[in-house]
C-alpha atoms as a PDB file:
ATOM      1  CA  UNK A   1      -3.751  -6.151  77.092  1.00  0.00           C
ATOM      2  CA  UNK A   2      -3.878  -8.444  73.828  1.00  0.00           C
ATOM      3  CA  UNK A   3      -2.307 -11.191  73.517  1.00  0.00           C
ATOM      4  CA  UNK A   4       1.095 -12.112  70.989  1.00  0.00           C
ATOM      5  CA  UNK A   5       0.410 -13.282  67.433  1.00  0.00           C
ATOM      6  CA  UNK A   6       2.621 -16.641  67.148  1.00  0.00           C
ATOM      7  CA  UNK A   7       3.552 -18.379  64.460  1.00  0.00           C
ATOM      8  CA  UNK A   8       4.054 -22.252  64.125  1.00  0.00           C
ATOM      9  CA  UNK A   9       6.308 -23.209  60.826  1.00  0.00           C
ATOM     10  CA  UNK A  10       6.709 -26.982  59.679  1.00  0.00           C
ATOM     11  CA  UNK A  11       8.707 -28.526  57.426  1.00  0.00           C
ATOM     12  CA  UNK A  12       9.714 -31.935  56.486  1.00  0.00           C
ATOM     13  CA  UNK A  13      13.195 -31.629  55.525  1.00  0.00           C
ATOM     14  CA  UNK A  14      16.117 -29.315  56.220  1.00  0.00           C
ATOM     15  CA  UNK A  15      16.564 -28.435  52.622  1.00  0.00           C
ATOM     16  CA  UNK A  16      12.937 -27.141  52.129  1.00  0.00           C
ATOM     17  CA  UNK A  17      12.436 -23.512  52.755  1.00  0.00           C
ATOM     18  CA  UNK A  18      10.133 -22.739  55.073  1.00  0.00           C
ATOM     19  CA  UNK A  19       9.969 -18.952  53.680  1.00  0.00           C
ATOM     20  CA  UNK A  20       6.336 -19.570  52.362  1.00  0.00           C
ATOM     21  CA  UNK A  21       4.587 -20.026  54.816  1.00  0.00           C
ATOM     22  CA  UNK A  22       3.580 -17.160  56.868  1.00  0.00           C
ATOM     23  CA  UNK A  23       4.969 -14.609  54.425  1.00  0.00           C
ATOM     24  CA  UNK A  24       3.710 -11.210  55.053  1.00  0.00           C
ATOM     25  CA  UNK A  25       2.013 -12.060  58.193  1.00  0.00           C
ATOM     26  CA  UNK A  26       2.568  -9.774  61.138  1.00  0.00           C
ATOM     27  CA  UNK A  27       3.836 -12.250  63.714  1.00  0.00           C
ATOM     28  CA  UNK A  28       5.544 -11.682  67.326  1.00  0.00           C
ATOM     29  CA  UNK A  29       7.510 -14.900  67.504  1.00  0.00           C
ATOM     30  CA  UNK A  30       8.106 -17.707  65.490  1.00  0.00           C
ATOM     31  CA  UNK A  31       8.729 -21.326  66.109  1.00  0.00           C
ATOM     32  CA  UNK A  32       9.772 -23.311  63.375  1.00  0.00           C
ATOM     33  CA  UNK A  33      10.505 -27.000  63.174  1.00  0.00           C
ATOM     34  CA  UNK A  34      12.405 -28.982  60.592  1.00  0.00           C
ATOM     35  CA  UNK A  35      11.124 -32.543  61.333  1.00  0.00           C
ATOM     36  CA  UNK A  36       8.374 -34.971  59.992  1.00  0.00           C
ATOM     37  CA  UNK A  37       4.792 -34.535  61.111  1.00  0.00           C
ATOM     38  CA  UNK A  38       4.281 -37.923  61.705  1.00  0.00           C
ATOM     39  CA  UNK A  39       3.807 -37.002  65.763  1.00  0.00           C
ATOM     40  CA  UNK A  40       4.273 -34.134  67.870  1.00  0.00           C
ATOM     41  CA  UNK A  41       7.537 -34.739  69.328  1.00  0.00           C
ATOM     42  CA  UNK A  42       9.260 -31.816  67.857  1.00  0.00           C
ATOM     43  CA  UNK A  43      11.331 -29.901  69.611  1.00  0.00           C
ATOM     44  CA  UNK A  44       9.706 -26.264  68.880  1.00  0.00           C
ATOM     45  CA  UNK A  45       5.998 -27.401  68.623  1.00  0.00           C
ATOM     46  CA  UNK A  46       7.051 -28.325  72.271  1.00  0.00           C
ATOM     47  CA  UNK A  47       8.645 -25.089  72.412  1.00  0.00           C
ATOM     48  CA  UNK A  48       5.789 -22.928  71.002  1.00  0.00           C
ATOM     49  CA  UNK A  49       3.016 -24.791  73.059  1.00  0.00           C
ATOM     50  CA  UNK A  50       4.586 -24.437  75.862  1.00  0.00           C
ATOM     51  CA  UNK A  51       4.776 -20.610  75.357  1.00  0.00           C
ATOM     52  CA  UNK A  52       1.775 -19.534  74.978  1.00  0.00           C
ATOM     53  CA  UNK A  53      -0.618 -17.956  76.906  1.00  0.00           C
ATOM     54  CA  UNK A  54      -4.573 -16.913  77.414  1.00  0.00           C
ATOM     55  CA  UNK A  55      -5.130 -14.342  74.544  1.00  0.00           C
ATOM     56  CA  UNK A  56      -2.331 -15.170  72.210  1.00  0.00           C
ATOM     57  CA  UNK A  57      -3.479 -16.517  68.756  1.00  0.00           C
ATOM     58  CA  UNK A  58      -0.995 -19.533  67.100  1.00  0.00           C
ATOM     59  CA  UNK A  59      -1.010 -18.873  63.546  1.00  0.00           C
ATOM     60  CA  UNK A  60      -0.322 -22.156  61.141  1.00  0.00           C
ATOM     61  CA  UNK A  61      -0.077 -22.027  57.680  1.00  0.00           C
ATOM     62  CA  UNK A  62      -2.491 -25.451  57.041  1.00  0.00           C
ATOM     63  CA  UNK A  63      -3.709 -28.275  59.592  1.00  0.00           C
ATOM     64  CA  UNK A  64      -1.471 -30.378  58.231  1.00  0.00           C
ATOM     65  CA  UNK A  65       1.564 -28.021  59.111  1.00  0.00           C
ATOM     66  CA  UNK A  66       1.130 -28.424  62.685  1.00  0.00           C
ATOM     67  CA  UNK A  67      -0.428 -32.446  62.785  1.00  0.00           C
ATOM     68  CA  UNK A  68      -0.996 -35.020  60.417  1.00  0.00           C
ATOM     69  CA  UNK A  69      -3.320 -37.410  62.235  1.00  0.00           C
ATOM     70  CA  UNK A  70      -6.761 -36.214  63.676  1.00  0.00           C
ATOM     71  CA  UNK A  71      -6.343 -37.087  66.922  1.00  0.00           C
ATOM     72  CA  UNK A  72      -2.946 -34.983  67.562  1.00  0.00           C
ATOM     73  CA  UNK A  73      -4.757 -31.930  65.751  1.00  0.00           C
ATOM     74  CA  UNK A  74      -7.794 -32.245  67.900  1.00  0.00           C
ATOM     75  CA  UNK A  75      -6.194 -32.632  70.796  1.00  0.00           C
ATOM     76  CA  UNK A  76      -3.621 -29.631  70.098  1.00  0.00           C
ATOM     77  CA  UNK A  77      -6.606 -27.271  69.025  1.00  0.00           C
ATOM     78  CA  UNK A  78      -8.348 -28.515  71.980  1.00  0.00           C
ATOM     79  CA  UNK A  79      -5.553 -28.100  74.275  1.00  0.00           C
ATOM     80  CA  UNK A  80      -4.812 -24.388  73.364  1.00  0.00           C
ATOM     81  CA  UNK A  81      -8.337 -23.226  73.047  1.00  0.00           C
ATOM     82  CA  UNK A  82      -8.649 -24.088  77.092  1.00  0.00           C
ATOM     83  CA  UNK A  83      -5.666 -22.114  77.535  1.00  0.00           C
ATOM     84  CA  UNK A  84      -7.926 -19.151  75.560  1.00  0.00           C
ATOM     85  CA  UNK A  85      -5.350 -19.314  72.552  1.00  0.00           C
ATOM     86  CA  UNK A  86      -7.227 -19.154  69.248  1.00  0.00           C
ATOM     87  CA  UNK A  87      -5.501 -21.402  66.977  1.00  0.00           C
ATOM     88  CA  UNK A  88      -6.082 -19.693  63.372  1.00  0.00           C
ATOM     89  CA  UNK A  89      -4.928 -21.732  59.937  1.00  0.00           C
ATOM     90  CA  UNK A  90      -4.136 -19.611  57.014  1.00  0.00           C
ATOM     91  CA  UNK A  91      -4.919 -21.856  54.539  1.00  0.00           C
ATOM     92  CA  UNK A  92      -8.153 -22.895  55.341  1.00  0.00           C
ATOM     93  CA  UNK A  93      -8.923 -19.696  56.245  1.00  0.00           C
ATOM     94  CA  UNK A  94     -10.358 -20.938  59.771  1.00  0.00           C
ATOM     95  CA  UNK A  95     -10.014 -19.916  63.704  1.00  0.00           C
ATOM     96  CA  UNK A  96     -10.728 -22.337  66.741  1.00  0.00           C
ATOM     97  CA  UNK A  97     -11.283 -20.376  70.084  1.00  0.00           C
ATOM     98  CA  UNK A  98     -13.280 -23.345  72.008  1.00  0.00           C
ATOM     99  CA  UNK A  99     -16.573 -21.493  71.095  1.00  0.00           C
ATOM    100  CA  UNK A 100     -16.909 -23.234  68.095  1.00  0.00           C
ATOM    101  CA  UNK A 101     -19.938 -24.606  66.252  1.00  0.00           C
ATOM    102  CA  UNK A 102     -20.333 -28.248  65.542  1.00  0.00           C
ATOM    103  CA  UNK A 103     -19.676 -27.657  61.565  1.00  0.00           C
ATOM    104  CA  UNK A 104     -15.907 -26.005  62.859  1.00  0.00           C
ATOM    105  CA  UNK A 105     -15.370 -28.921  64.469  1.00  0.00           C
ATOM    106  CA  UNK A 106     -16.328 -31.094  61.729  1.00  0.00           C
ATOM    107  CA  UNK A 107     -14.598 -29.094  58.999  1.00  0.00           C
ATOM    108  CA  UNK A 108     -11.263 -29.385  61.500  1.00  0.00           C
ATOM    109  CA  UNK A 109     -11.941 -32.954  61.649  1.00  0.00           C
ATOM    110  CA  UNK A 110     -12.687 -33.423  57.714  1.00  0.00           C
ATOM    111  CA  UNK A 111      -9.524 -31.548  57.117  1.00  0.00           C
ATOM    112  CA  UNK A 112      -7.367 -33.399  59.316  1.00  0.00           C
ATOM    113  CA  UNK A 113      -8.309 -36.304  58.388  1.00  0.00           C
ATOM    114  CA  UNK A 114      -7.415 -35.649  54.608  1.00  0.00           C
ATOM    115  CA  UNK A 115      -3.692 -34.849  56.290  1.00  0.00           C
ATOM    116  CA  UNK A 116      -3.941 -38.096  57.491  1.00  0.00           C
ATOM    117  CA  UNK A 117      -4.562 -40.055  54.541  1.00  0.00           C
ATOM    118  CA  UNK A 118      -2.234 -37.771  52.894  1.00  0.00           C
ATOM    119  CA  UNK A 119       0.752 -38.822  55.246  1.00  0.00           C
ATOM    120  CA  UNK A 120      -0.450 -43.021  54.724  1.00  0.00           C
ATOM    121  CA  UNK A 121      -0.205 -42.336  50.979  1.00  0.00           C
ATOM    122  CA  UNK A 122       3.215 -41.353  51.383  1.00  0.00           C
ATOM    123  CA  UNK A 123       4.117 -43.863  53.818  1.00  0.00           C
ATOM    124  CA  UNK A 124       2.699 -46.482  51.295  1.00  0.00           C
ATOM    125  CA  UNK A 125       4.449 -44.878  47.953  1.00  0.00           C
ATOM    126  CA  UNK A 126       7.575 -45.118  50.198  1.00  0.00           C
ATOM    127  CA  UNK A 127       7.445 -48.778  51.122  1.00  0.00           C
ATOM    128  CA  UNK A 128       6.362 -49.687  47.548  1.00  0.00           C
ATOM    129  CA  UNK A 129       9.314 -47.724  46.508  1.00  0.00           C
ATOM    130  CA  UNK A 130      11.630 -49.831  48.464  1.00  0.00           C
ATOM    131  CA  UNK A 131      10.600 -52.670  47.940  1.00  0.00           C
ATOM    132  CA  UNK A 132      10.869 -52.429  44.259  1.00  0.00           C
ATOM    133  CA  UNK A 133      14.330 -51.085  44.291  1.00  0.00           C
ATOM    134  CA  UNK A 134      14.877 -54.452  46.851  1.00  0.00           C
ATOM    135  CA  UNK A 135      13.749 -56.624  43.715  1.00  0.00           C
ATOM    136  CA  UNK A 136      15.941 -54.355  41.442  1.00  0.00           C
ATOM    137  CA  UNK A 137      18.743 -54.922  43.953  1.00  0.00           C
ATOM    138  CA  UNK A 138      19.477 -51.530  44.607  1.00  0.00           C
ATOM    139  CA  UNK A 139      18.322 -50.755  47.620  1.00  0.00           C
ATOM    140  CA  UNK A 140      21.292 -51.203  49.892  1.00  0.00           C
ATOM    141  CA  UNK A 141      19.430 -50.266  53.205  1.00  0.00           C
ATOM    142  CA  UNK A 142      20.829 -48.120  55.547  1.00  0.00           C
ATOM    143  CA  UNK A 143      24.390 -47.167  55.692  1.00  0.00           C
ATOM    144  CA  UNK A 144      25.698 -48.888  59.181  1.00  0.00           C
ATOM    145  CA  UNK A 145      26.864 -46.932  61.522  1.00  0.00           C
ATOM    146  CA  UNK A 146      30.367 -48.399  62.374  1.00  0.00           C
ATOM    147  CA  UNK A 147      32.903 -49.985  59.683  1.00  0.00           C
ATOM    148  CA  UNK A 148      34.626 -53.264  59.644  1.00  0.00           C
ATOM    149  CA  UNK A 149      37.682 -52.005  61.931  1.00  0.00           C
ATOM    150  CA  UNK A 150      35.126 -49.978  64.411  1.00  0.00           C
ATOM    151  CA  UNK A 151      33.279 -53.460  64.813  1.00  0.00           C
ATOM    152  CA  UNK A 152      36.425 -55.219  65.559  1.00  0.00           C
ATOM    153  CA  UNK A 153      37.460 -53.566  68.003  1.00  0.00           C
ATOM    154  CA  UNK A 154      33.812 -53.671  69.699  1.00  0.00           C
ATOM    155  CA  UNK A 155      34.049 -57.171  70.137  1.00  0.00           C
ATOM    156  CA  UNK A 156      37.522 -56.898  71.027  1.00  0.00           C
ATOM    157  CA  UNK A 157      36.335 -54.617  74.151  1.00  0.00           C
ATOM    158  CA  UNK A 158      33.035 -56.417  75.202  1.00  0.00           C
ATOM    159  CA  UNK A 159      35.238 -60.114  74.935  1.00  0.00           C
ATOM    160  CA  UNK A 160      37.357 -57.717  77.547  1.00  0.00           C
ATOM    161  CA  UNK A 161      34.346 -57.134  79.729  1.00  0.00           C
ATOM    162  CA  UNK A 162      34.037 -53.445  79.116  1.00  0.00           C
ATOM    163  CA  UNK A 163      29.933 -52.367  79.817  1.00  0.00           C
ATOM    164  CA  UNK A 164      27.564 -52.675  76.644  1.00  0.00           C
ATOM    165  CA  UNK A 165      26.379 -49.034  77.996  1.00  0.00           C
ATOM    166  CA  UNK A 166      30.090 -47.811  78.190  1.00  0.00           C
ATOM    167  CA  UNK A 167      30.761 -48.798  74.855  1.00  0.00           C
ATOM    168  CA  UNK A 168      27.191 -47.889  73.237  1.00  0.00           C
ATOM    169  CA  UNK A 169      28.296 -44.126  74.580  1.00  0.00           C
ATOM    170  CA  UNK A 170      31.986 -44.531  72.968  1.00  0.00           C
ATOM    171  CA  UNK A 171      30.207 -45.231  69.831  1.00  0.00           C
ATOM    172  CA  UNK A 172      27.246 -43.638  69.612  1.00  0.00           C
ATOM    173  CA  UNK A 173      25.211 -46.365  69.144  1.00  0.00           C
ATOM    174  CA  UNK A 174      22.097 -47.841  70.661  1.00  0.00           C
ATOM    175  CA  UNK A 175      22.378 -50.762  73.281  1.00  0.00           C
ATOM    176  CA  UNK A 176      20.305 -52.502  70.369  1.00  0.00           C
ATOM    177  CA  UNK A 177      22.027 -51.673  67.443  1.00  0.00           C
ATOM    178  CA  UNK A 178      25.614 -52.819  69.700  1.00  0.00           C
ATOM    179  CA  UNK A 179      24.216 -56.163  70.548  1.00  0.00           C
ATOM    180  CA  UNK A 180      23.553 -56.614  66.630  1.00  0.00           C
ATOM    181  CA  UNK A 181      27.017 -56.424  66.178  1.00  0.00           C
ATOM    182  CA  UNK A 182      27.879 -58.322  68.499  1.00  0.00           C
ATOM    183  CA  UNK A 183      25.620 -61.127  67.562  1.00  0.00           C
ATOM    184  CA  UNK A 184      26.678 -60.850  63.745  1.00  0.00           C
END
């Protein structure tokens, strides 16, 4: 019996279409995440690890679809191949089954590492970004998450002696975020 032909789909934003990426491959299942690389606490990489089994192959369209730091990568490839899943990227045009020669695992290492510097590029163009628009004086930070009335009637209720937890779940706020506004 052969295993299922799985499919791992990443991107970082729910208005990007994720269409692309394993067009016109034959796949059994799919598990596709709309969520920033930046670790691997996504809900269906979870999902999709999780699922499969000796003899199934996860098909990604790039490294940098399914990690973008080394280690994760490594350890994810590493992971499934001792579970016998060969982890195959589409891009790169390369398969891991934990039989691999030493250039494999430095071409997976090369790679990932380029979807790591990739991801601190960003990161840095970002905070650049903001802190421009900060000298500009429009960057207004994020928008808070209760209005003037809302944080009234916090205090109003904690002065009361309602719980900090109670009220964090009424709401929906952190414990942290609710002792800011207390504080302020």
């Amino acid at each position: 019996m052969s295993g299922k032909r799985v499919g791992y789909v990443r991107v970082s934003s729910i208005d990007q279409n994720e269409a692309r990426q394993l067009e016109g491959v034959a796949l059994d299942k799919v598990f596709t995440d709309k969520a920033s690389g930046k670790d691997t606490s996504r809900p269906q990489l979870q999902a999709c690890l999780e699922y499969l089994r000796d003899g199934d192959v996860l098909l990604v369209h790039s490294m940098d679809r399914l990690a973008r730091n080394v280690e994760d990568l490594r350890r994810i490839v590493r992971e499934q191949n001792a579970k016998g899943v060969i982890v195959q990227f589409m891009k790169e045009g390369l398969s891991f089954t934990g039989d691999d020669s030493p250039m494999s695992q430095l071409l997976l290492t090369m790679l990932g590492a380029v979807a790591e510097f990739e991801r601190s590029l960003i990161r840095e163009r970002q905070r650049e970004g903001i802190a421009i628009a900060k000298v500009k004086g429009v960057y207004k930070g994020r928008k808070p998450a209760l209005d003037a009335q809302q944080v009234a009637d916090l205090k109003a209720r904690a002065a009361a002696g309602e719980t900090k937890a109670e009220l964090a779940r009424q709401f929906k706020i952190s414990r942290a975020t609710l002792y800011e506004y207390l504080a302020a």
